[in-house]
Structures are given as structure tokens and as C-alpha cells.
ModelCIF file with pLDDT and N, C-alpha, C, O atoms, coordinates in Angstrom:
data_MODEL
#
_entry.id   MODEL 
#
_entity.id                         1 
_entity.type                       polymer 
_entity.pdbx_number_of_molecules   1 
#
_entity_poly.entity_id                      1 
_entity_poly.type                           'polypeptide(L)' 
_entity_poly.nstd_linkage                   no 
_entity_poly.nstd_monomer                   no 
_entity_poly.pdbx_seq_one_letter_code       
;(UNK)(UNK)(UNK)(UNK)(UNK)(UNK)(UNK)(UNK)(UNK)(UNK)(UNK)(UNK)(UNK)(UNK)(UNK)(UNK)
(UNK)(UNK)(UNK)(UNK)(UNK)(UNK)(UNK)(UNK)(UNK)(UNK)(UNK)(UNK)(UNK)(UNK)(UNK)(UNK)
(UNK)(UNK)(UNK)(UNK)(UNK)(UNK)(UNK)(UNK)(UNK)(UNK)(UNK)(UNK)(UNK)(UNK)(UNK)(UNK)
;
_entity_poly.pdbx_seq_one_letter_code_can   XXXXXXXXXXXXXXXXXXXXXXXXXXXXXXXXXXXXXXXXXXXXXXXX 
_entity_poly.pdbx_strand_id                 A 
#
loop_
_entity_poly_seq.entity_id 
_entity_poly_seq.num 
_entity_poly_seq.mon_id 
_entity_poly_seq.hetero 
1 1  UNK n 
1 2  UNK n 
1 3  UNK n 
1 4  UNK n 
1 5  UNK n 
1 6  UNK n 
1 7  UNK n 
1 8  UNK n 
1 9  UNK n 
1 10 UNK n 
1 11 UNK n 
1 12 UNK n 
1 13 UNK n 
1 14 UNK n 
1 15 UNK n 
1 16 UNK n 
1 17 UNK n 
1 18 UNK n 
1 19 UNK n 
1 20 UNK n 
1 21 UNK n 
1 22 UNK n 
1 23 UNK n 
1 24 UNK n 
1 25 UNK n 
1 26 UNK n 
1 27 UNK n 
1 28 UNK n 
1 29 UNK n 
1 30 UNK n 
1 31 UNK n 
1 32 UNK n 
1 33 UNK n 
1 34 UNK n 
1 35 UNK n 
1 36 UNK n 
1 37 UNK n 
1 38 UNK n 
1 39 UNK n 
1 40 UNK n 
1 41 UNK n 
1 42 UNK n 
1 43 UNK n 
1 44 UNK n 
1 45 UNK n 
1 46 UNK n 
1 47 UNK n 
1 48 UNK n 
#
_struct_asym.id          A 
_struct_asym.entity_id   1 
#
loop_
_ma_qa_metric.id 
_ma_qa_metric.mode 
_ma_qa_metric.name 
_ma_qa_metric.software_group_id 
_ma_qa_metric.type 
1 global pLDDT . pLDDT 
2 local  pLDDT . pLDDT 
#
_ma_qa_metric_global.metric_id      1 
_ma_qa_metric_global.metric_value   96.48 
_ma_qa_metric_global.model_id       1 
_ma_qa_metric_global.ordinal_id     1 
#
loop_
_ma_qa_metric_local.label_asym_id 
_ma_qa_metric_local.label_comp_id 
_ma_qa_metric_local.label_seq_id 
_ma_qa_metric_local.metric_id 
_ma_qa_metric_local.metric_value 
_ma_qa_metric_local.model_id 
_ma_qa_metric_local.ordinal_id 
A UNK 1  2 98.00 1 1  
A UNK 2  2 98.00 1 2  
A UNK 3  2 98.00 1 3  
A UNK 4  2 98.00 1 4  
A UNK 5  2 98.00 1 5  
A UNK 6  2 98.00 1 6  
A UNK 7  2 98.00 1 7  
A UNK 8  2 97.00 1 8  
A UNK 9  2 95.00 1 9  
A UNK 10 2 97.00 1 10 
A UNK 11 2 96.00 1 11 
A UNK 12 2 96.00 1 12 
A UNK 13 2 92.00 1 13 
A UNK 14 2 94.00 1 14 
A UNK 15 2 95.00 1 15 
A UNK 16 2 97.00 1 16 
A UNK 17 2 98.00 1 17 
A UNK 18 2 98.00 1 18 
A UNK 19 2 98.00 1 19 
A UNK 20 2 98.00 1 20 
A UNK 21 2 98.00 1 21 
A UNK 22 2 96.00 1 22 
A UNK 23 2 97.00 1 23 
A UNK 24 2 98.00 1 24 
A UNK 25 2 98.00 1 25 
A UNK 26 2 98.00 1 26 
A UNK 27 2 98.00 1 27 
A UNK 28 2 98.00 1 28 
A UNK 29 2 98.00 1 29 
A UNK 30 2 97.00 1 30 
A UNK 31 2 96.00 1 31 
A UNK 32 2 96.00 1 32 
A UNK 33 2 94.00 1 33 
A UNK 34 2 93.00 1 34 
A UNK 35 2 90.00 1 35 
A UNK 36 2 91.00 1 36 
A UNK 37 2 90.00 1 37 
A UNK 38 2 94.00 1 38 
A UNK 39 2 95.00 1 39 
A UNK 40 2 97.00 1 40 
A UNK 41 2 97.00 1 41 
A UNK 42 2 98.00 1 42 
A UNK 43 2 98.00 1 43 
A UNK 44 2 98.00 1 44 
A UNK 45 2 98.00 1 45 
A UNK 46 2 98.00 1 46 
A UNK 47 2 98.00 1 47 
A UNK 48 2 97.00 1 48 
#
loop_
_atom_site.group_PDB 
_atom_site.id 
_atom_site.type_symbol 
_atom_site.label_atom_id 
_atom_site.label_alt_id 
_atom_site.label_comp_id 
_atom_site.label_asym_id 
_atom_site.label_entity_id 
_atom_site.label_seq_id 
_atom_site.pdbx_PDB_ins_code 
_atom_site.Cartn_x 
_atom_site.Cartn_y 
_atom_site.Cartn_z 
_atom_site.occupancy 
_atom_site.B_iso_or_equiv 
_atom_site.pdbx_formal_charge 
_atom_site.auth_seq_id 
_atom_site.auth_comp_id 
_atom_site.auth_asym_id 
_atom_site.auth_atom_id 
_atom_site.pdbx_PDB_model_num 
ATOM 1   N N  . UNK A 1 1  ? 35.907 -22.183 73.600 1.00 98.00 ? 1  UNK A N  1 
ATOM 2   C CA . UNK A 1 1  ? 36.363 -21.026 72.842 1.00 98.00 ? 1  UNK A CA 1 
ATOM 3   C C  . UNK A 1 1  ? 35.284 -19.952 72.895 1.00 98.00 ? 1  UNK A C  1 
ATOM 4   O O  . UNK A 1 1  ? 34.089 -20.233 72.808 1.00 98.00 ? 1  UNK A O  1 
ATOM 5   N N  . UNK A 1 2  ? 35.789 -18.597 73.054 1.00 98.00 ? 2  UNK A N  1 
ATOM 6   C CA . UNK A 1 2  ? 34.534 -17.585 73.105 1.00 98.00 ? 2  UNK A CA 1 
ATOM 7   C C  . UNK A 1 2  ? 34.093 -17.628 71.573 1.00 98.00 ? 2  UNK A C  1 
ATOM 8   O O  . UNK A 1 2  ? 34.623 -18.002 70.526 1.00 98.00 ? 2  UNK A O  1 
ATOM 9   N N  . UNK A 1 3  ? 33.088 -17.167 71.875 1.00 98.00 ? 3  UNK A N  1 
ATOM 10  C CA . UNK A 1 3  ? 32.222 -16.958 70.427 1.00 98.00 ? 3  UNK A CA 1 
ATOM 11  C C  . UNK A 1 3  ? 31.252 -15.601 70.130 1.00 98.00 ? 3  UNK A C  1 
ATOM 12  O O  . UNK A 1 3  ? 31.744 -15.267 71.209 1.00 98.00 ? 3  UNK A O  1 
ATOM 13  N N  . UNK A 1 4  ? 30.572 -14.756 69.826 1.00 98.00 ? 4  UNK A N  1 
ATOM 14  C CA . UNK A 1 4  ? 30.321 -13.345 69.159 1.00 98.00 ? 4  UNK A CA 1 
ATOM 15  C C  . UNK A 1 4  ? 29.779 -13.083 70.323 1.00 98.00 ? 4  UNK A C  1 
ATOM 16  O O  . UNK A 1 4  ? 29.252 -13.885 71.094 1.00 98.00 ? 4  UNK A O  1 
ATOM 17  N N  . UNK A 1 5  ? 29.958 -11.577 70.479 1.00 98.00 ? 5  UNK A N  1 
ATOM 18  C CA . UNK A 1 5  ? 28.713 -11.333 71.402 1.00 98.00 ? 5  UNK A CA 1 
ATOM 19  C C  . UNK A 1 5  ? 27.326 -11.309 70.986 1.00 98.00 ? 5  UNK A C  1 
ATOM 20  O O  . UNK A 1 5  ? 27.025 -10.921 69.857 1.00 98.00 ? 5  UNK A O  1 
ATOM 21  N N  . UNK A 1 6  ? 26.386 -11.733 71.899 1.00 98.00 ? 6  UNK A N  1 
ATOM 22  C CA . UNK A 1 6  ? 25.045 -11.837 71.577 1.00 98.00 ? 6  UNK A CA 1 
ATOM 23  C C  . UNK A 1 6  ? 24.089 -10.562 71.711 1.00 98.00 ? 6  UNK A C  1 
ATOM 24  O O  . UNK A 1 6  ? 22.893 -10.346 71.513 1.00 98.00 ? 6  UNK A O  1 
ATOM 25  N N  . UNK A 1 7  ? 24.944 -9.988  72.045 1.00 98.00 ? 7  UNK A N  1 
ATOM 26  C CA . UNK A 1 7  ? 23.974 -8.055  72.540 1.00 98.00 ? 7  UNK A CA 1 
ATOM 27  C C  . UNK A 1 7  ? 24.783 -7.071  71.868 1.00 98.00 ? 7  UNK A C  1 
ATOM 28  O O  . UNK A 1 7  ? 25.035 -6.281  72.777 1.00 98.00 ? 7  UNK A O  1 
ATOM 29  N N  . UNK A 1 8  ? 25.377 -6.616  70.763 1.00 97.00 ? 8  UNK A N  1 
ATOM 30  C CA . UNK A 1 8  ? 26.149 -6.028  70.363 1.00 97.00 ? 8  UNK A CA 1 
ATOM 31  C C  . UNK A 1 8  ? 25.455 -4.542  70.420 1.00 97.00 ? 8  UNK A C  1 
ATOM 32  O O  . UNK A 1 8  ? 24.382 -4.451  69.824 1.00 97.00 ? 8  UNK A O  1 
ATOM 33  N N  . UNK A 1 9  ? 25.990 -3.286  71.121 1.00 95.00 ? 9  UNK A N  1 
ATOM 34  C CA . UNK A 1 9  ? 25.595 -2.534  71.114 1.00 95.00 ? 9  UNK A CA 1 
ATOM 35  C C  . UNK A 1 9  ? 24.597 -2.230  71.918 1.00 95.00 ? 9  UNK A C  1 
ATOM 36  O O  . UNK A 1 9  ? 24.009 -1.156  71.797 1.00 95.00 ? 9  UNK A O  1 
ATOM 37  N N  . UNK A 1 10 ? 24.206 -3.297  73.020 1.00 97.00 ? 10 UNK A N  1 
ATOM 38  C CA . UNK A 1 10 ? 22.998 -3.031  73.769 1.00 97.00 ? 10 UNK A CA 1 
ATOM 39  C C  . UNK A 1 10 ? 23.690 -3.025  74.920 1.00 97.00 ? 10 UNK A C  1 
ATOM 40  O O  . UNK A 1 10 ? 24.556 -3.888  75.057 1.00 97.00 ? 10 UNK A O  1 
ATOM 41  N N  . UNK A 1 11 ? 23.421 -1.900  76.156 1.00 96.00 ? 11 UNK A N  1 
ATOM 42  C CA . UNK A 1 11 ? 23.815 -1.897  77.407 1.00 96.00 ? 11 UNK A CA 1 
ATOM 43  C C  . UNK A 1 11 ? 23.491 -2.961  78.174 1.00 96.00 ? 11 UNK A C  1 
ATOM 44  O O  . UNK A 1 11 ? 22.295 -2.880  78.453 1.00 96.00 ? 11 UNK A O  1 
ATOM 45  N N  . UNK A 1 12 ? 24.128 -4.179  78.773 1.00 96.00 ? 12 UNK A N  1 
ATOM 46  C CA . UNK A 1 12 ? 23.699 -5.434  79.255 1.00 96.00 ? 12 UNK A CA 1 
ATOM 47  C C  . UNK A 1 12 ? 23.860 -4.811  81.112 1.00 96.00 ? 12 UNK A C  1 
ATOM 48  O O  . UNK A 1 12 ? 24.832 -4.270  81.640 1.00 96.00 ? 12 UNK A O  1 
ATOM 49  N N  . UNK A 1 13 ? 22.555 -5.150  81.694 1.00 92.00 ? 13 UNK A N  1 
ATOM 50  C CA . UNK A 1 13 ? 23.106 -5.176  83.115 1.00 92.00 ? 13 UNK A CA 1 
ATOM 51  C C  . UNK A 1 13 ? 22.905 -6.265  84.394 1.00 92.00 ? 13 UNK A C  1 
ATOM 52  O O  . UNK A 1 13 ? 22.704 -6.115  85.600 1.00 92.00 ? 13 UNK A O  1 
ATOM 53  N N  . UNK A 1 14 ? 23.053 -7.373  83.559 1.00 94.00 ? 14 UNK A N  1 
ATOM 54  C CA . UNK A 1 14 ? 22.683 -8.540  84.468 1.00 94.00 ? 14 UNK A CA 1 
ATOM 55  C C  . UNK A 1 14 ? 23.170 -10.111 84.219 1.00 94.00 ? 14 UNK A C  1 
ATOM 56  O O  . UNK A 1 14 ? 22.815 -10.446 83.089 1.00 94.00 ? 14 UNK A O  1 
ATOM 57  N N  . UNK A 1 15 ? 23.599 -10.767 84.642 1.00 95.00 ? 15 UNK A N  1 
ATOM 58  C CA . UNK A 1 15 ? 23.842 -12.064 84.598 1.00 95.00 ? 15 UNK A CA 1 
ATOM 59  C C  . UNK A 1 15 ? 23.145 -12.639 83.939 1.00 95.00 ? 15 UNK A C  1 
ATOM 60  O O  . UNK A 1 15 ? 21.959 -12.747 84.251 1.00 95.00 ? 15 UNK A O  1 
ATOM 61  N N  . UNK A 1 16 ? 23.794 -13.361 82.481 1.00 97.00 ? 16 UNK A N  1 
ATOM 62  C CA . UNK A 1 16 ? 23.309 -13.935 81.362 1.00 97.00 ? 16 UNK A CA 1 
ATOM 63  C C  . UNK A 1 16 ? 22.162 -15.169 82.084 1.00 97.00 ? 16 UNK A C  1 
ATOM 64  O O  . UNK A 1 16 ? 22.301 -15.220 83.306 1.00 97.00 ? 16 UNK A O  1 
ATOM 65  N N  . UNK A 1 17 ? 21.546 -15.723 81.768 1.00 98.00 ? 17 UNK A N  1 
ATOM 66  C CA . UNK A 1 17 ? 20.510 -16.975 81.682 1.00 98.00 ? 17 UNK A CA 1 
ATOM 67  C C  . UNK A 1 17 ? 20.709 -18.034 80.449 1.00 98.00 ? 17 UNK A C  1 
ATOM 68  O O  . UNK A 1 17 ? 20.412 -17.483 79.389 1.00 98.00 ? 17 UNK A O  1 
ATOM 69  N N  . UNK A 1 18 ? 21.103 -19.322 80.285 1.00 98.00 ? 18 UNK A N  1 
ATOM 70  C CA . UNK A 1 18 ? 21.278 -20.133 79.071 1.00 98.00 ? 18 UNK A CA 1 
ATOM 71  C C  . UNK A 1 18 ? 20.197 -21.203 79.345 1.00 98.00 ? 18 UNK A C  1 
ATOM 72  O O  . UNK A 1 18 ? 19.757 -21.614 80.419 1.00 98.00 ? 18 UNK A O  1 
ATOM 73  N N  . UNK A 1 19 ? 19.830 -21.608 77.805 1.00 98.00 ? 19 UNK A N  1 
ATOM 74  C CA . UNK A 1 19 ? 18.882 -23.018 77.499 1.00 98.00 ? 19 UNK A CA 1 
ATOM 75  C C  . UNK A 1 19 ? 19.250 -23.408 76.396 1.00 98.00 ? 19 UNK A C  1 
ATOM 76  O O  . UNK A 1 19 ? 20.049 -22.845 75.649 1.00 98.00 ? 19 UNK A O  1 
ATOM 77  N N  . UNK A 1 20 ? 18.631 -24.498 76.209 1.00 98.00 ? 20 UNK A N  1 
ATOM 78  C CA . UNK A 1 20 ? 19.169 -25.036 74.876 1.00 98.00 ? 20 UNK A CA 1 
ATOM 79  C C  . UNK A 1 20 ? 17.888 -25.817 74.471 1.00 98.00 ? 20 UNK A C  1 
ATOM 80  O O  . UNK A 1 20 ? 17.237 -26.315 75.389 1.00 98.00 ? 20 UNK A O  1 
ATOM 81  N N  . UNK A 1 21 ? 17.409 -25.994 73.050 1.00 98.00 ? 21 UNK A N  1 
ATOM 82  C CA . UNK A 1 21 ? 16.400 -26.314 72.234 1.00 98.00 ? 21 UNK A CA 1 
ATOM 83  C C  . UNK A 1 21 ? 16.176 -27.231 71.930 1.00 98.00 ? 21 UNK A C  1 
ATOM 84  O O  . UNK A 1 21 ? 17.187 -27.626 71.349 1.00 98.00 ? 21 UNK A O  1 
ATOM 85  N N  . UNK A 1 22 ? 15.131 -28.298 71.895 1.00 96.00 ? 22 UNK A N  1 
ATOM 86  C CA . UNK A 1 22 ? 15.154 -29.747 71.248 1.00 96.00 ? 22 UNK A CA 1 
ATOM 87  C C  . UNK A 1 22 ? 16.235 -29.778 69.934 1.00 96.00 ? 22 UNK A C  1 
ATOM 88  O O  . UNK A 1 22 ? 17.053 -30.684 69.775 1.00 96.00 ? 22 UNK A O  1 
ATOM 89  N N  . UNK A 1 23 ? 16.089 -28.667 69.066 1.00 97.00 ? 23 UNK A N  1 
ATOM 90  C CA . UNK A 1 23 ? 16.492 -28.787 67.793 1.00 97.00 ? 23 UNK A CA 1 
ATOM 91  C C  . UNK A 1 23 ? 18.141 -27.661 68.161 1.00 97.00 ? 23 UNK A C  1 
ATOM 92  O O  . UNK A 1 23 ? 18.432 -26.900 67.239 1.00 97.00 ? 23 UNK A O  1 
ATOM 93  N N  . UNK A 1 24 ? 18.924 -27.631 69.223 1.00 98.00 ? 24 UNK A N  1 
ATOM 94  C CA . UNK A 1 24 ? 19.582 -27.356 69.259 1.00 98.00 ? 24 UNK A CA 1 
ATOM 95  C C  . UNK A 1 24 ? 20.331 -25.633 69.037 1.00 98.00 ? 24 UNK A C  1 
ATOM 96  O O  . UNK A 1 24 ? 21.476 -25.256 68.786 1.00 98.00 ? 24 UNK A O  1 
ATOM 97  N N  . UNK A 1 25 ? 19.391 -25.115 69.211 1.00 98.00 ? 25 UNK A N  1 
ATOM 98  C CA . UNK A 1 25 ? 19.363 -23.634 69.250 1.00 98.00 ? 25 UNK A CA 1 
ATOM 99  C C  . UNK A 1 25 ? 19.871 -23.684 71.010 1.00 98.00 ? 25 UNK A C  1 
ATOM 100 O O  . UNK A 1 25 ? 19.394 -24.340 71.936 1.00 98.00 ? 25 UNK A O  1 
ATOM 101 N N  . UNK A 1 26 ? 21.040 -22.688 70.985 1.00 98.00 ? 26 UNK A N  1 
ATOM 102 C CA . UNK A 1 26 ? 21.401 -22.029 72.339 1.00 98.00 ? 26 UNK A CA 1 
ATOM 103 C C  . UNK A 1 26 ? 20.417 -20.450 72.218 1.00 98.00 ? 26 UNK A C  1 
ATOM 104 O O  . UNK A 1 26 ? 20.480 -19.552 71.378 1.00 98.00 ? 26 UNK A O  1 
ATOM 105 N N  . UNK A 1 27 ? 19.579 -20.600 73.384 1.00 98.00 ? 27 UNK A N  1 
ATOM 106 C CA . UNK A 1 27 ? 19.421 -19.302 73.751 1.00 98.00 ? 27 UNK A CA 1 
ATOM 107 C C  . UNK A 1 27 ? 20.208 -18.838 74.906 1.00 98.00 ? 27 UNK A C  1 
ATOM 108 O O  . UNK A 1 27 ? 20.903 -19.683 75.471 1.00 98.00 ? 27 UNK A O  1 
ATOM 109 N N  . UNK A 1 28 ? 20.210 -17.133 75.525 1.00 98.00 ? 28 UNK A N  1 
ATOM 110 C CA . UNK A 1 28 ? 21.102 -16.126 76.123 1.00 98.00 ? 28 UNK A CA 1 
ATOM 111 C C  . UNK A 1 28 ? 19.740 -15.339 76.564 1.00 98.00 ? 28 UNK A C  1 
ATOM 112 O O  . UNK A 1 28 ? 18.844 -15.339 75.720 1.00 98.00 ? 28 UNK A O  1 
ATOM 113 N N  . UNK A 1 29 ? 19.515 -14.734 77.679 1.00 98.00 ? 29 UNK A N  1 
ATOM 114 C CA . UNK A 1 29 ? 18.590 -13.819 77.979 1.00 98.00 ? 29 UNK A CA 1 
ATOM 115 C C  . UNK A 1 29 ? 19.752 -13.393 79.134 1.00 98.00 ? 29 UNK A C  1 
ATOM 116 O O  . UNK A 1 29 ? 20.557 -14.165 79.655 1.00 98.00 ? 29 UNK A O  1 
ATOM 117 N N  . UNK A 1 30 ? 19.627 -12.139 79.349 1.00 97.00 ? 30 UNK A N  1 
ATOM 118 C CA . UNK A 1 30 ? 19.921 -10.896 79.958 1.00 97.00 ? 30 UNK A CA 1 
ATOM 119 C C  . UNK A 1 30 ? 18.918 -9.689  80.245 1.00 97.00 ? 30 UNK A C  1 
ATOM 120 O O  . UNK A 1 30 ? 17.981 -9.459  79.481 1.00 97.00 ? 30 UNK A O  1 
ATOM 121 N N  . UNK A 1 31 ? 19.165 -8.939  81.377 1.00 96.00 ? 31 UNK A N  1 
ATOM 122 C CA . UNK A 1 31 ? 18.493 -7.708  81.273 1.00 96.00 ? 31 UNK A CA 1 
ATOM 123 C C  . UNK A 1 31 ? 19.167 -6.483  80.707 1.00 96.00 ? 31 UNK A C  1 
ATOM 124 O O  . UNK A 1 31 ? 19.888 -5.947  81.549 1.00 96.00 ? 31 UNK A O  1 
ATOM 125 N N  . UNK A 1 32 ? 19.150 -5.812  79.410 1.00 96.00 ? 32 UNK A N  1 
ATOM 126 C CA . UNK A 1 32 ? 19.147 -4.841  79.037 1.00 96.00 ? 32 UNK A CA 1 
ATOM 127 C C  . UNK A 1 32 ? 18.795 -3.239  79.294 1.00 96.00 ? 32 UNK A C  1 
ATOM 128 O O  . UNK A 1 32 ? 17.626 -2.866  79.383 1.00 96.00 ? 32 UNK A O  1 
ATOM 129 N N  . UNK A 1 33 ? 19.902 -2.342  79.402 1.00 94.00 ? 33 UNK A N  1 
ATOM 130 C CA . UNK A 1 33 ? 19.047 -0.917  79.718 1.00 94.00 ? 33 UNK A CA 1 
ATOM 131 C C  . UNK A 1 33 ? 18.750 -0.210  78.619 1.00 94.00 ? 33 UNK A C  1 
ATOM 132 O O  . UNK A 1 33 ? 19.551 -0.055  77.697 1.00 94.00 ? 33 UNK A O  1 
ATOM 133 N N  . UNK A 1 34 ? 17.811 0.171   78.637 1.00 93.00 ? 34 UNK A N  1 
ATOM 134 C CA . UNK A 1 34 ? 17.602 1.617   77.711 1.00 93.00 ? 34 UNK A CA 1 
ATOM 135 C C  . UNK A 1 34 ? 17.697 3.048   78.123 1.00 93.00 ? 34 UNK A C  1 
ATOM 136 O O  . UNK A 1 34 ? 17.355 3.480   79.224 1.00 93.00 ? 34 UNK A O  1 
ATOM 137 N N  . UNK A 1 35 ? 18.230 3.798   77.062 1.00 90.00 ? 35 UNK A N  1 
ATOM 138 C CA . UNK A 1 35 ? 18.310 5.259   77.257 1.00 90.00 ? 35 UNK A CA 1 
ATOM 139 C C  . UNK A 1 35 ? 17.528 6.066   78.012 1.00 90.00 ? 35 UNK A C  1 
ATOM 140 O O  . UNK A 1 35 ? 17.802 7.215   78.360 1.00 90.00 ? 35 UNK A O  1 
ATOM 141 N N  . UNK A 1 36 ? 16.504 5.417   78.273 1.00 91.00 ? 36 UNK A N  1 
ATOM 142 C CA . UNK A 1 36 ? 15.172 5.788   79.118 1.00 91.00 ? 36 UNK A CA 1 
ATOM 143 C C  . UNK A 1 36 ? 15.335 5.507   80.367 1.00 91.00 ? 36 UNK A C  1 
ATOM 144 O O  . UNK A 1 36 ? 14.551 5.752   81.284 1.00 91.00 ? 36 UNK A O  1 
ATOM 145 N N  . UNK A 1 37 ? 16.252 5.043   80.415 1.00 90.00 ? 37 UNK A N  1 
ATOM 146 C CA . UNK A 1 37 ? 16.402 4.471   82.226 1.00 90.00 ? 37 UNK A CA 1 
ATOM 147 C C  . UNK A 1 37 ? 15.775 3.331   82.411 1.00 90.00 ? 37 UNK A C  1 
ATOM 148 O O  . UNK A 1 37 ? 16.429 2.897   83.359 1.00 90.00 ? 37 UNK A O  1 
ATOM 149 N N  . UNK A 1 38 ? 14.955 2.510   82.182 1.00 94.00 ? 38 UNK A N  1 
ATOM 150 C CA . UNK A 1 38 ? 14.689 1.565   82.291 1.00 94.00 ? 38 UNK A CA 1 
ATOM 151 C C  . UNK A 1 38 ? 15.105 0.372   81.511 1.00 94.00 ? 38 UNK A C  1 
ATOM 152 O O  . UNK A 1 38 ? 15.711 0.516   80.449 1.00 94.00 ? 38 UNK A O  1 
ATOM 153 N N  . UNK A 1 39 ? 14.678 -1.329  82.202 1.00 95.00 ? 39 UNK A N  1 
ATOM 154 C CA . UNK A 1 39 ? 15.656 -2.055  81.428 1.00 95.00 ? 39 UNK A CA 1 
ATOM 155 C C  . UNK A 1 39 ? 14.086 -3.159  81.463 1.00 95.00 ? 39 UNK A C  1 
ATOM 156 O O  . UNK A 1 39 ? 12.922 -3.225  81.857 1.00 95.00 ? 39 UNK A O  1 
ATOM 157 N N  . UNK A 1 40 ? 15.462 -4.061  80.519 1.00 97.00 ? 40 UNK A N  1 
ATOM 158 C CA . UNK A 1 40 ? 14.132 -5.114  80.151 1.00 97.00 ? 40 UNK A CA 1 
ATOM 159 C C  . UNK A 1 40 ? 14.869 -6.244  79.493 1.00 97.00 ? 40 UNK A C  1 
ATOM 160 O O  . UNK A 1 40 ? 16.079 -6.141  79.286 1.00 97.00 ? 40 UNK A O  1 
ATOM 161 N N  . UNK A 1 41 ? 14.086 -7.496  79.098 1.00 97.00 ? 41 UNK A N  1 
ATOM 162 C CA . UNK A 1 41 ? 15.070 -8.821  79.490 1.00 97.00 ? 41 UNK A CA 1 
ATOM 163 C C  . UNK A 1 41 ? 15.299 -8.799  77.597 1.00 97.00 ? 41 UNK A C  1 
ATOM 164 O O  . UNK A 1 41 ? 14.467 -8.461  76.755 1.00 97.00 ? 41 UNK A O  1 
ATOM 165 N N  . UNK A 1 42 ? 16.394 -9.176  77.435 1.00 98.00 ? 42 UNK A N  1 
ATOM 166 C CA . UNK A 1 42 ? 16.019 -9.411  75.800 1.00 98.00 ? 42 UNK A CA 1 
ATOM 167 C C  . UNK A 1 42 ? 16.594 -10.532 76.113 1.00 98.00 ? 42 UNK A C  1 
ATOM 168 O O  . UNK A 1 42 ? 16.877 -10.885 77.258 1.00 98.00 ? 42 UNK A O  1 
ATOM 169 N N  . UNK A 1 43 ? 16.880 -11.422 74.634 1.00 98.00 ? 43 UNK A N  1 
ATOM 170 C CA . UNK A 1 43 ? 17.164 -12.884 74.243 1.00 98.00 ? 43 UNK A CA 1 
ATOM 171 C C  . UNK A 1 43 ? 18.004 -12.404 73.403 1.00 98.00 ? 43 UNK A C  1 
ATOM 172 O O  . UNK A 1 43 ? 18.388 -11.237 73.477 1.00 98.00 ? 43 UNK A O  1 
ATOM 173 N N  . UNK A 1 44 ? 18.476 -13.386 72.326 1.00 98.00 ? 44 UNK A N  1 
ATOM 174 C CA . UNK A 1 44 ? 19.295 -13.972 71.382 1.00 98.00 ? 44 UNK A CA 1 
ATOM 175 C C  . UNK A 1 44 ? 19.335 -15.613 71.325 1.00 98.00 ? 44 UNK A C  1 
ATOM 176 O O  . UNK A 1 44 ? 19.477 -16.310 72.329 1.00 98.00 ? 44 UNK A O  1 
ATOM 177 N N  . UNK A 1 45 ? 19.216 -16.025 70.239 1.00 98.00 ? 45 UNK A N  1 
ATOM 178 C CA . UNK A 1 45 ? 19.488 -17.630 69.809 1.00 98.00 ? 45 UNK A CA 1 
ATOM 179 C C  . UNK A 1 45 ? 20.951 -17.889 68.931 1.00 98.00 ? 45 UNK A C  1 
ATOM 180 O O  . UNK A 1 45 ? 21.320 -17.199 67.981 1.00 98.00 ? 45 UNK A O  1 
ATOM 181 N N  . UNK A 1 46 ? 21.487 -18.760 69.357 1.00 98.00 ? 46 UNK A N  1 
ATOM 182 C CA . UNK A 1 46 ? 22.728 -19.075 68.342 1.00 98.00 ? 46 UNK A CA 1 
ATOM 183 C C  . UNK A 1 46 ? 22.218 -20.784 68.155 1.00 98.00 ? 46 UNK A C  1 
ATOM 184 O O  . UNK A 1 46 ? 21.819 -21.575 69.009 1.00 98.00 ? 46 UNK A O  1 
ATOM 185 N N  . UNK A 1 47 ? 22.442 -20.970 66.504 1.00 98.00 ? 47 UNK A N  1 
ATOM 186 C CA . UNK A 1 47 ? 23.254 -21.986 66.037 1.00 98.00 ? 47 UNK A CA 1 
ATOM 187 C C  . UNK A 1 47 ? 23.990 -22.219 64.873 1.00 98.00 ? 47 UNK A C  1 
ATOM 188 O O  . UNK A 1 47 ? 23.457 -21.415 64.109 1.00 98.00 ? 47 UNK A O  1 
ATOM 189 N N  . UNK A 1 48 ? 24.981 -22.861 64.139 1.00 97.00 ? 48 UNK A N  1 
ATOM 190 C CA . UNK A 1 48 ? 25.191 -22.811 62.948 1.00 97.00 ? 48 UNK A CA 1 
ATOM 191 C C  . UNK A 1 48 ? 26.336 -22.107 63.037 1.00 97.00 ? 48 UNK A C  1 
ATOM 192 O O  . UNK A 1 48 ? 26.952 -21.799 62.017 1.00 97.00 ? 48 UNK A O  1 
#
């Protein structure tokens, strides 16, 4: 089932990356652009 987006509001321009945590945290990394023209990798964690 889909579930929230993890970048809400952030320009995403790259093929997500997933891991997962001893203690069960999913992380998401992507590269992000900024208004500046340049981009850069952010994260997000889901659990719960």
C-alpha cells in the first residue's frame, strides 16, 4: 500500500535509495533541487 510522501514540497530529482535500521526505522534518500540551481541528497526516516 502507498504510504505519505517523504519530501513534501521539496523538488525531488533522482531515484529514491532505501535502508532499513536495526531498530526498524525505514530510511529514503534522494537528490533534491534547490531554487539556487543546485541539488543535494536529503533523507527522511519512517516508522510508527
Amino acid at each position: 500500500e502507498e504510504i505519505a510522501d517523504p519530501f513534501p514540497r521539496l523538488t525531488v530529482g533522482s531515484h529514491p535509495r532505501l535502508r532499513t535500521s536495526a531498530d526498524s526505522w525505514l530510511y529514503v534518500a534522494t537528490e533534491v533541487r534547490a531554487t539556487s540551481g543546485q541539488s543535494f541528497v536529503y533523507m527522511n526516516r519512517y516508522r510508527d
